[in-house]
N, C-alpha and C. Protein backbone atom coordinates (compact mmCIF):
# COMPACT_ATOMS: atom_id res chain seq x y z
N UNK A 1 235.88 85.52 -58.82
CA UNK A 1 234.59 85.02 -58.37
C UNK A 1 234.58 84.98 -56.84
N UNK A 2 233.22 85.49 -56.06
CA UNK A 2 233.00 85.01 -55.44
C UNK A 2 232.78 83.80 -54.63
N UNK A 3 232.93 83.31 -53.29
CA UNK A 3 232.20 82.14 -52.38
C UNK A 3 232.25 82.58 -51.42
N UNK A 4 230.66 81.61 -51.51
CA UNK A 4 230.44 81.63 -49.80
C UNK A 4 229.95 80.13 -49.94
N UNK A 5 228.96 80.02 -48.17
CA UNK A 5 228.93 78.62 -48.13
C UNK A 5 227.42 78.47 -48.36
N UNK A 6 227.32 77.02 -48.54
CA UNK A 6 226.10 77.05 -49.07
C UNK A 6 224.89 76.94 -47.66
N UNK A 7 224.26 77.68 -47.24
CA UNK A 7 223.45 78.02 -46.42
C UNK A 7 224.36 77.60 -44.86
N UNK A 8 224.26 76.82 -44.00
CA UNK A 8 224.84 76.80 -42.88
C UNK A 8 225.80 75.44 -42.58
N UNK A 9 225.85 75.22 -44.11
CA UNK A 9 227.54 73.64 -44.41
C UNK A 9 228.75 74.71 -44.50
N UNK A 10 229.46 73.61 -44.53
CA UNK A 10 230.89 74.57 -44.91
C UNK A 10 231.23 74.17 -46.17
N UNK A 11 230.55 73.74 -46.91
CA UNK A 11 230.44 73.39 -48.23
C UNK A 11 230.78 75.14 -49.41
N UNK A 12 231.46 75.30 -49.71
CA UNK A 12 231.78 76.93 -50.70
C UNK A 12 231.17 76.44 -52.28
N UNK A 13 230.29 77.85 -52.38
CA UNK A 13 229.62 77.83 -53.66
C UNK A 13 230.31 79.18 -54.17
N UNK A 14 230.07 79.62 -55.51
CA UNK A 14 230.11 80.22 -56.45
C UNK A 14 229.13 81.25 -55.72
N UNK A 15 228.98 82.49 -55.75
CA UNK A 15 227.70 83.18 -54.91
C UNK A 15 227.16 83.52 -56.81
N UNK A 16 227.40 82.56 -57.97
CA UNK A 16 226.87 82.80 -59.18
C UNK A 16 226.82 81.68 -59.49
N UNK A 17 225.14 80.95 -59.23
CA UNK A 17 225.03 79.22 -59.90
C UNK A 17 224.55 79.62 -60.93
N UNK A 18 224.90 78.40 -62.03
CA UNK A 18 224.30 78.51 -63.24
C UNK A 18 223.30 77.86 -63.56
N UNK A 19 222.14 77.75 -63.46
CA UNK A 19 220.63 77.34 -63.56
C UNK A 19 220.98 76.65 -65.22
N UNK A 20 220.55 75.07 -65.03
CA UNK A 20 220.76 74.59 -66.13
C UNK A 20 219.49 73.96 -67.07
N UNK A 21 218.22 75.03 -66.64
CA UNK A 21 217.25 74.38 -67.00
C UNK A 21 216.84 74.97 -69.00
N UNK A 22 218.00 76.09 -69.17
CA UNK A 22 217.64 76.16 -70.65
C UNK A 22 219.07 75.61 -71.26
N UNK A 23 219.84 74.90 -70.95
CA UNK A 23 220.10 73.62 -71.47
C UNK A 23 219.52 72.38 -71.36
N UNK A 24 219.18 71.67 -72.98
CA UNK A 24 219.10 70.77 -72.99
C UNK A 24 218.46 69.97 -74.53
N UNK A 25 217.30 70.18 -74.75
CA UNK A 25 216.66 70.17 -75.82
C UNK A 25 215.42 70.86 -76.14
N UNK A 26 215.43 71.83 -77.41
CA UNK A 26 214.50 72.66 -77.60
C UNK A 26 212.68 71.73 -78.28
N UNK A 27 212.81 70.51 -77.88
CA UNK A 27 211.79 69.81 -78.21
C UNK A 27 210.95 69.62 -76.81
N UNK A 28 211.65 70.49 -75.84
CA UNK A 28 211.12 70.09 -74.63
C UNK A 28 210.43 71.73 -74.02
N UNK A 29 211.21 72.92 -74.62
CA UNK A 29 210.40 74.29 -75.15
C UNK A 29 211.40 74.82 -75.61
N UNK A 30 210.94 75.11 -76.43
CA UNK A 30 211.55 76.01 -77.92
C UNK A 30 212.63 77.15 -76.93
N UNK A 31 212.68 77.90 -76.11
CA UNK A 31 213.91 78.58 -75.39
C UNK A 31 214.54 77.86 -74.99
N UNK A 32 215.17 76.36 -75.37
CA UNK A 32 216.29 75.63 -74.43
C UNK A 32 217.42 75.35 -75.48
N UNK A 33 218.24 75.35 -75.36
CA UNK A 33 219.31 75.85 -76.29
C UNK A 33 219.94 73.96 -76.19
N UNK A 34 220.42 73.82 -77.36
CA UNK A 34 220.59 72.06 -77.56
C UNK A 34 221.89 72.21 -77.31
N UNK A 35 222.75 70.89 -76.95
CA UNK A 35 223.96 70.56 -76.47
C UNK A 35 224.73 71.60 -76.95
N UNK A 36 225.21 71.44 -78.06
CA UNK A 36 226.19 72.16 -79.23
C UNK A 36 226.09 73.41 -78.80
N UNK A 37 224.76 74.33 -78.77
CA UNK A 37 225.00 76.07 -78.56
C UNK A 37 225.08 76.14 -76.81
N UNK A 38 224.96 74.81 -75.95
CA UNK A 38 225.00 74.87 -74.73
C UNK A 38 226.11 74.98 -73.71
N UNK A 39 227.29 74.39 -74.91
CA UNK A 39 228.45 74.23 -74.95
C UNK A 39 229.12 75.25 -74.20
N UNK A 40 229.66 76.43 -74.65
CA UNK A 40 230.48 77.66 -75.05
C UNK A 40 229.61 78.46 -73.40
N UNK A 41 228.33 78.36 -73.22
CA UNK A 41 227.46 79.16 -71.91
C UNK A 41 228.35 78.40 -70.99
N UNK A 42 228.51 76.81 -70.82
CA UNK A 42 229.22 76.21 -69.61
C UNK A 42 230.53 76.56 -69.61
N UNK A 43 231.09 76.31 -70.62
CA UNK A 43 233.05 76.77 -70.86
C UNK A 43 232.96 77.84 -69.81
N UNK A 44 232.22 78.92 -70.28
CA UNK A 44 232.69 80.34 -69.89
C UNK A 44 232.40 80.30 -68.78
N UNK A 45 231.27 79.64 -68.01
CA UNK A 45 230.93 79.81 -66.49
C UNK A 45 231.72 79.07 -65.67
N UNK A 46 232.78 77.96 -66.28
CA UNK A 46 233.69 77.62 -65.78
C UNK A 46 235.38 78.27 -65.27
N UNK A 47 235.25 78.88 -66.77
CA UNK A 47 235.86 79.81 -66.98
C UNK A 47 236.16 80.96 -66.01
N UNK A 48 235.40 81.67 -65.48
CA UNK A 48 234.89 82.34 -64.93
C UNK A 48 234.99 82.28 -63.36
N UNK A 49 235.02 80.58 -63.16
CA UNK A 49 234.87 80.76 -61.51
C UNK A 49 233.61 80.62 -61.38
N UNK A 50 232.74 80.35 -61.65
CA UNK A 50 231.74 79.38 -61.33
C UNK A 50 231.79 78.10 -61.26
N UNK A 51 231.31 77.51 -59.59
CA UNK A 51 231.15 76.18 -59.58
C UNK A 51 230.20 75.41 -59.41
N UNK A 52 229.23 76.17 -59.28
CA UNK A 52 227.93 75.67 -58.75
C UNK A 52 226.75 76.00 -59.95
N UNK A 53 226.72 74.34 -60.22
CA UNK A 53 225.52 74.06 -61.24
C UNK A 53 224.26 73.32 -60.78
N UNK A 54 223.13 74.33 -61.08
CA UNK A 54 221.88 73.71 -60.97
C UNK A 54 221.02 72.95 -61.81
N UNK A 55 220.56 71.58 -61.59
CA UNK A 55 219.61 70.93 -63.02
C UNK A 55 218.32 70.52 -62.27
N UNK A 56 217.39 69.58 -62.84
CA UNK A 56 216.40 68.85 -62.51
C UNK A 56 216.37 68.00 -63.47
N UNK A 57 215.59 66.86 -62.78
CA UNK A 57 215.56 65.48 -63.42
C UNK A 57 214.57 65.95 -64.88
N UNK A 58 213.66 66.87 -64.48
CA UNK A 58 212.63 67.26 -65.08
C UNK A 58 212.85 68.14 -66.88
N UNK A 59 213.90 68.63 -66.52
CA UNK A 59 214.61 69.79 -67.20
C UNK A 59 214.44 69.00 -68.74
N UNK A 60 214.27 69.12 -69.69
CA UNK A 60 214.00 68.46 -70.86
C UNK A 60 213.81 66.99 -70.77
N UNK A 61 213.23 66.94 -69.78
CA UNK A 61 212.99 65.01 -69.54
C UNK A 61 214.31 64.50 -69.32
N UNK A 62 215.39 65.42 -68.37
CA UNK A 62 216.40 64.16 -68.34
C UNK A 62 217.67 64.84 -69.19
N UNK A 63 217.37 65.63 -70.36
CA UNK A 63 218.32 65.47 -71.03
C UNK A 63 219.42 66.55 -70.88
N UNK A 64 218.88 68.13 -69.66
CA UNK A 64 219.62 69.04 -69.26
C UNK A 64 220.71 68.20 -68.39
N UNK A 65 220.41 67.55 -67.64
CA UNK A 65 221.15 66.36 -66.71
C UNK A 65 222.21 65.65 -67.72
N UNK A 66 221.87 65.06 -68.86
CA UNK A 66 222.94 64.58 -69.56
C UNK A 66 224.00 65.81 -70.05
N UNK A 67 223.50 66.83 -70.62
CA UNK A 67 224.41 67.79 -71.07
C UNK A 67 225.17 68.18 -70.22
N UNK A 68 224.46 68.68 -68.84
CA UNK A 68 225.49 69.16 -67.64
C UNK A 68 226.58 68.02 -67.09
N UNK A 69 226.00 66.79 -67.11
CA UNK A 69 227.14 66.07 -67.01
C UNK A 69 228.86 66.24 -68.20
N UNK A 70 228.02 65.70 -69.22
CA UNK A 70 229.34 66.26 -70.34
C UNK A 70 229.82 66.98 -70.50
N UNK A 71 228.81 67.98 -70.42
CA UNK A 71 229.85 69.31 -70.38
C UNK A 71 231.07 69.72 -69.21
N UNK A 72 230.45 69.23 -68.02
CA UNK A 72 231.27 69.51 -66.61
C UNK A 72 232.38 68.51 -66.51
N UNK A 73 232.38 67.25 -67.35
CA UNK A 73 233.28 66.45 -67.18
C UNK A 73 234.32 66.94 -68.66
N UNK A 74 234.05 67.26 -69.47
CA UNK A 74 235.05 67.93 -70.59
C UNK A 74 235.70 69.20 -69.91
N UNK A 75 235.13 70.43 -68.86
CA UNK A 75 235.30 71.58 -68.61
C UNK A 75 236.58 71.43 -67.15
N UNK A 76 235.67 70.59 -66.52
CA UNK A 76 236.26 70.78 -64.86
C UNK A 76 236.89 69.51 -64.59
N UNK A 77 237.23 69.57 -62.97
CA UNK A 77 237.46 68.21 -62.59
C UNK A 77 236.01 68.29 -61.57
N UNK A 78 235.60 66.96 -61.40
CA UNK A 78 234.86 67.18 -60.25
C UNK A 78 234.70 67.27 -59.19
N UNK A 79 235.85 66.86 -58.44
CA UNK A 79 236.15 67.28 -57.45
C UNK A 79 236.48 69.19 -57.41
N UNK A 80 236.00 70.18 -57.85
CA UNK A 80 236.27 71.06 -58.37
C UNK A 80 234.40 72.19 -58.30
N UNK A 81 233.64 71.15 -58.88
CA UNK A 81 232.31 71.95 -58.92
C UNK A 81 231.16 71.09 -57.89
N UNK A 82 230.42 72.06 -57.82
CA UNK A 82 229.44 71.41 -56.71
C UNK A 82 227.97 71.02 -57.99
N UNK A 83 227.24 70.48 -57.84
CA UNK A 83 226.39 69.54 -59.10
C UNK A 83 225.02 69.90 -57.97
N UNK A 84 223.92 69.97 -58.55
CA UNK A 84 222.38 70.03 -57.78
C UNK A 84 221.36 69.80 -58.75
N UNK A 85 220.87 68.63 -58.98
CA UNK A 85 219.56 68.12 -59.35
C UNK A 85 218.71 68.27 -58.67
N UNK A 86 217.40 68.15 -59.48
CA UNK A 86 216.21 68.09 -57.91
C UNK A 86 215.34 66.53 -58.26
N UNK A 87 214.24 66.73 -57.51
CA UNK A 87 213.24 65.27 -57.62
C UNK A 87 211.99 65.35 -57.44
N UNK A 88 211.20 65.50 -58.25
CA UNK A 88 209.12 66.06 -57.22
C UNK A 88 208.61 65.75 -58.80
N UNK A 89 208.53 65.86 -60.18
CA UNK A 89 208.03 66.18 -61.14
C UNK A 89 208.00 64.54 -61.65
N UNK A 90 206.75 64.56 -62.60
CA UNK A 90 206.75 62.94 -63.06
C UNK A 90 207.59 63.17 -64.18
N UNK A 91 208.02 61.93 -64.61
CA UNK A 91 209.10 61.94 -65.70
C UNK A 91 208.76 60.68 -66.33
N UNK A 92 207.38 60.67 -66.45
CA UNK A 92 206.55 59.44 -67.33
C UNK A 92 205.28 59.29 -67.07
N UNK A 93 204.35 58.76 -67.22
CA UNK A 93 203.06 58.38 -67.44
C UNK A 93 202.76 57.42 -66.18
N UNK A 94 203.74 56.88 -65.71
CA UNK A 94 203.09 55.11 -64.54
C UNK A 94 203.16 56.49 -63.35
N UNK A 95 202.31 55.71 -62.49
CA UNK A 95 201.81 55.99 -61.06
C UNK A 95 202.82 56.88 -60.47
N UNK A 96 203.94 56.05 -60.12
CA UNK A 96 204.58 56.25 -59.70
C UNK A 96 205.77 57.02 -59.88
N UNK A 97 206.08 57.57 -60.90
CA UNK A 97 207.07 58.37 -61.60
C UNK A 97 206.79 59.43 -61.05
N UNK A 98 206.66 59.81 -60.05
CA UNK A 98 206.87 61.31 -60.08
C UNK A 98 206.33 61.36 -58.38
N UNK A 99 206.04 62.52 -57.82
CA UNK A 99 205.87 62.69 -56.59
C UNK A 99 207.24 62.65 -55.14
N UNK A 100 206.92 62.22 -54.30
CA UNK A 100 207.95 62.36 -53.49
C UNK A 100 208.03 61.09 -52.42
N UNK A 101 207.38 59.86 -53.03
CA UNK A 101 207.20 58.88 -52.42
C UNK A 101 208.99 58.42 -52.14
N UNK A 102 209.25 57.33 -51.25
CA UNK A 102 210.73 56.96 -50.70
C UNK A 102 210.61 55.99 -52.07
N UNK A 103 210.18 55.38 -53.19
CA UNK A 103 210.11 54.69 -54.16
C UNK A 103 210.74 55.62 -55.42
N UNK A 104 209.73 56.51 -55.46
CA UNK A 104 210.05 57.66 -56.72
C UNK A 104 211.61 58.51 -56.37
N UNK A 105 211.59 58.82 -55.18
CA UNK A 105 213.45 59.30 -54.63
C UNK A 105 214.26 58.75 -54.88
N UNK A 106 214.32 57.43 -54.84
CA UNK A 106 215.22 56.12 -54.77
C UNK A 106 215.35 56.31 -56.25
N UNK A 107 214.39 55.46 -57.20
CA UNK A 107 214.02 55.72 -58.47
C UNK A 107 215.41 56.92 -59.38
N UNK A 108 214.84 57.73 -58.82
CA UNK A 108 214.72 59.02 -59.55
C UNK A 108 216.59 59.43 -59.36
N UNK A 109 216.97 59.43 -57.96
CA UNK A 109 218.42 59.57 -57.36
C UNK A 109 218.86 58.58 -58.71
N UNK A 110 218.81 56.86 -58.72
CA UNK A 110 219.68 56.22 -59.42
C UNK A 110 219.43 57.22 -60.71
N UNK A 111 218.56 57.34 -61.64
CA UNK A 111 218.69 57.76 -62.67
C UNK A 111 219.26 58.94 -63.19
N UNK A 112 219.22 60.00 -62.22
CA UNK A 112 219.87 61.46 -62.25
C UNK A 112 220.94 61.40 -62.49
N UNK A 113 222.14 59.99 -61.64
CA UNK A 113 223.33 59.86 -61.50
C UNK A 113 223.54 59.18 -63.07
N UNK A 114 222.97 58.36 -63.48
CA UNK A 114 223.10 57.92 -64.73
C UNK A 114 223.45 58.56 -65.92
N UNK A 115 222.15 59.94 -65.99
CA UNK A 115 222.40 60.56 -66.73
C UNK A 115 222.89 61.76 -66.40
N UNK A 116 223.80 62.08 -65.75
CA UNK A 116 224.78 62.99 -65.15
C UNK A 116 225.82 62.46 -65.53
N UNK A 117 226.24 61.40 -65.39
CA UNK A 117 227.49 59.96 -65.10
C UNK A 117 228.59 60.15 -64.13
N UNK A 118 227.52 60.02 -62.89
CA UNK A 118 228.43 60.84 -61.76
C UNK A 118 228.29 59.57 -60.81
N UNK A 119 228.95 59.73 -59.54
CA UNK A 119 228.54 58.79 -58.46
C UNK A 119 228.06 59.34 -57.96
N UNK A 120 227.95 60.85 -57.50
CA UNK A 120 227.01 61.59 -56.67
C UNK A 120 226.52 62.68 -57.13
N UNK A 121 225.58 63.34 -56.14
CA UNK A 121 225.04 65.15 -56.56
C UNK A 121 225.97 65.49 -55.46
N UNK A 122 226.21 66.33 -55.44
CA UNK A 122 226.65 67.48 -53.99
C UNK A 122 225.47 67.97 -53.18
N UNK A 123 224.32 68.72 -53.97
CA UNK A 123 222.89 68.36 -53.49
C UNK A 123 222.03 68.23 -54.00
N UNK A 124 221.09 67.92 -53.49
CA UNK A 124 219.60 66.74 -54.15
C UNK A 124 218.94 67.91 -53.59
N UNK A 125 218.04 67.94 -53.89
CA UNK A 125 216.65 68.77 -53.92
C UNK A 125 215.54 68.56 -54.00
N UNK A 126 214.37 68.54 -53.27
CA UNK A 126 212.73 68.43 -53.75
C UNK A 126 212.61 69.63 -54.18
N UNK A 127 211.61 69.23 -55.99
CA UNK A 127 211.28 70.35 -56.54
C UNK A 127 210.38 71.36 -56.08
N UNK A 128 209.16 70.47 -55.56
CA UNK A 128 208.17 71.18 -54.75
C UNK A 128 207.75 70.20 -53.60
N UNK A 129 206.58 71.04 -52.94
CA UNK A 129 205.68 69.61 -51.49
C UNK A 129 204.92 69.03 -52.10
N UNK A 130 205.19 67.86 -51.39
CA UNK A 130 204.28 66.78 -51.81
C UNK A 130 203.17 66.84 -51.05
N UNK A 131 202.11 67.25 -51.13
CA UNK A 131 200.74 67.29 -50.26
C UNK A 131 200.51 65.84 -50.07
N UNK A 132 200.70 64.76 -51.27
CA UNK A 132 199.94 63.29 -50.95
C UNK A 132 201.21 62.28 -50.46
N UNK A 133 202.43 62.43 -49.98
CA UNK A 133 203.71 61.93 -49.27
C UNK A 133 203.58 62.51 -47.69
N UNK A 134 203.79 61.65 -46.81
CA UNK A 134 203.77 61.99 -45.47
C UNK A 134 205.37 62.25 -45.43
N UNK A 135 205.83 63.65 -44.73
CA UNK A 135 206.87 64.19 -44.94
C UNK A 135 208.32 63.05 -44.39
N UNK A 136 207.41 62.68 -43.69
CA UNK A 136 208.54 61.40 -42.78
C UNK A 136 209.40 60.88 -43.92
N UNK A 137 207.95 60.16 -44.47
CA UNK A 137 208.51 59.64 -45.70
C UNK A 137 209.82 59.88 -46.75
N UNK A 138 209.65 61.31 -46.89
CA UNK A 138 210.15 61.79 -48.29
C UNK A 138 211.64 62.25 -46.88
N UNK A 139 211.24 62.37 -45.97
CA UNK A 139 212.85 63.16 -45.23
C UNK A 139 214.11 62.06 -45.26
N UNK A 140 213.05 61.14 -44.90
CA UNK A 140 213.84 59.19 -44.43
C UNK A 140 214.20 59.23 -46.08
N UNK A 141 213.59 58.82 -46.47
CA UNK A 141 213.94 58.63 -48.23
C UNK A 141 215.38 59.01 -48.36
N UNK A 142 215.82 60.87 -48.45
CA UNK A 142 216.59 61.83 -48.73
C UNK A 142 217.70 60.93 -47.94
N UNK A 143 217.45 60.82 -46.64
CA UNK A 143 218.88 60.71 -45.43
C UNK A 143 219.20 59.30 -46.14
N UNK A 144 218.61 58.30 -46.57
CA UNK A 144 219.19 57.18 -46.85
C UNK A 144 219.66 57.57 -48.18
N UNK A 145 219.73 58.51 -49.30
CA UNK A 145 220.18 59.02 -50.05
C UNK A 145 221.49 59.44 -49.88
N UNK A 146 221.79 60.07 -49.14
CA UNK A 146 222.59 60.37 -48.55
C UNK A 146 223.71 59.47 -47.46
N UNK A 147 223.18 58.66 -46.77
CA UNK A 147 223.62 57.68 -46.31
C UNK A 147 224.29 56.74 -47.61
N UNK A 148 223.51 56.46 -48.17
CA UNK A 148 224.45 55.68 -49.54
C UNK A 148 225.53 56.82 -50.52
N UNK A 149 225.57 57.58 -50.17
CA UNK A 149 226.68 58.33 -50.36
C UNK A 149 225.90 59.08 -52.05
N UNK A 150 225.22 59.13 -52.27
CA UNK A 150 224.52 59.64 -53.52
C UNK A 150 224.39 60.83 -53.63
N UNK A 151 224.39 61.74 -52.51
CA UNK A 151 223.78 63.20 -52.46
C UNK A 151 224.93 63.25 -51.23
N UNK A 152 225.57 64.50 -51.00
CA UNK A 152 225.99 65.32 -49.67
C UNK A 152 225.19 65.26 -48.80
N UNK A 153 224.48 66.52 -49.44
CA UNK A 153 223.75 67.68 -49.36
C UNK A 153 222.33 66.86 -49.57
N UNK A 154 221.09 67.73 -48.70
CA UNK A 154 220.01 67.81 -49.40
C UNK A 154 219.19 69.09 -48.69
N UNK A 155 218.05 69.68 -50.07
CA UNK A 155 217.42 70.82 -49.85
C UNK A 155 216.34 71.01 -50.51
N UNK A 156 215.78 72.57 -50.25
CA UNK A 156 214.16 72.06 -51.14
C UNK A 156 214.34 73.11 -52.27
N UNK A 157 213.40 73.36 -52.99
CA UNK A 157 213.23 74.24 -54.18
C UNK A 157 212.09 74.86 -54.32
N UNK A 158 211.52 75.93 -54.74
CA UNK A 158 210.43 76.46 -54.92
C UNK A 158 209.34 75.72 -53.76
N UNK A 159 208.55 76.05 -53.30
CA UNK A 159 208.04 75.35 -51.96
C UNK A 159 206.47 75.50 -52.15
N UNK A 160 206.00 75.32 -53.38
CA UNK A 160 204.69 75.66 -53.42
C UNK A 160 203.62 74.25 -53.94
């Protein structure tokens, strides 16, 4: 396997992440493959020399995040793979669940780690822009994310 670094850190990725958004549960769309057949795809990308796994909080409501956790903690050590959730998508019905407010980041960071069962991401991610968050907002949010030691890293995703 390849590495390089991940954009201009000296942080070394896999130059092959494994996008973990069709693990998780097929009740969330019928192409997402459930824990059990999700299994044997992570082994091998471990296997392999891949270290760099991508999820979202969003990814079957939460539950791609639980699998990638288990699976990465049965497969690897963690000190070993680099982990990337993201944060922008509601993940419930109240006001506030979703967007890119310093409330919903905060929010959203504790719970990712929960259902990961990690102490940190390596990097955090906004899924998309928040048109109705003043960017200040959502940047300050991230760095105190980071400042509490929760995230490394942080970056954006699809930008639309």
């Amino acid at each position: 396997m390849q590495y390089v670094n991940l954009g201009t850190t000296g942080l070394k990725v896999s130059r092959i992440c494994l996008g973990m958004m069709t693990y998780g549960t097929p009740q969330w769309r019928e192409w997402v493959l459930d824990e059990t057949a999700s299994r044997p795809f992570i082994q091998k990308a471990v296997e392999a020399g891949i270290n760099f796994f991508d999820t979202a909080n969003i990814y079957s409501i939460g539950v791609s995040e639980e699998v990638t956790g288990r699976a990465l903690r049965d497969f690897a050590r963690r000190d070993e793979v680099v982990v990337a959730t993201k944060v922008f998508f509601h993940m419930g019905d109240k006001v506030n669940q979703g967007g890119l407010s310093r409330k919903h980041i905060m929010d959203s960071i504790d719970a990712s780690l929960k259902r990961l069962g990690m102490e940190y991401v390596d990097l955090y991610q906004i899924h998309r822009w928040d048109h109705d968050t003043p960017i200040e907002e959502t940047m300050e949010a991230l760095h105190d994310v980071v400042k509490a030691g929760k995230a490394h890293y942080i970056g954006a995703s699809s930008m639309w």
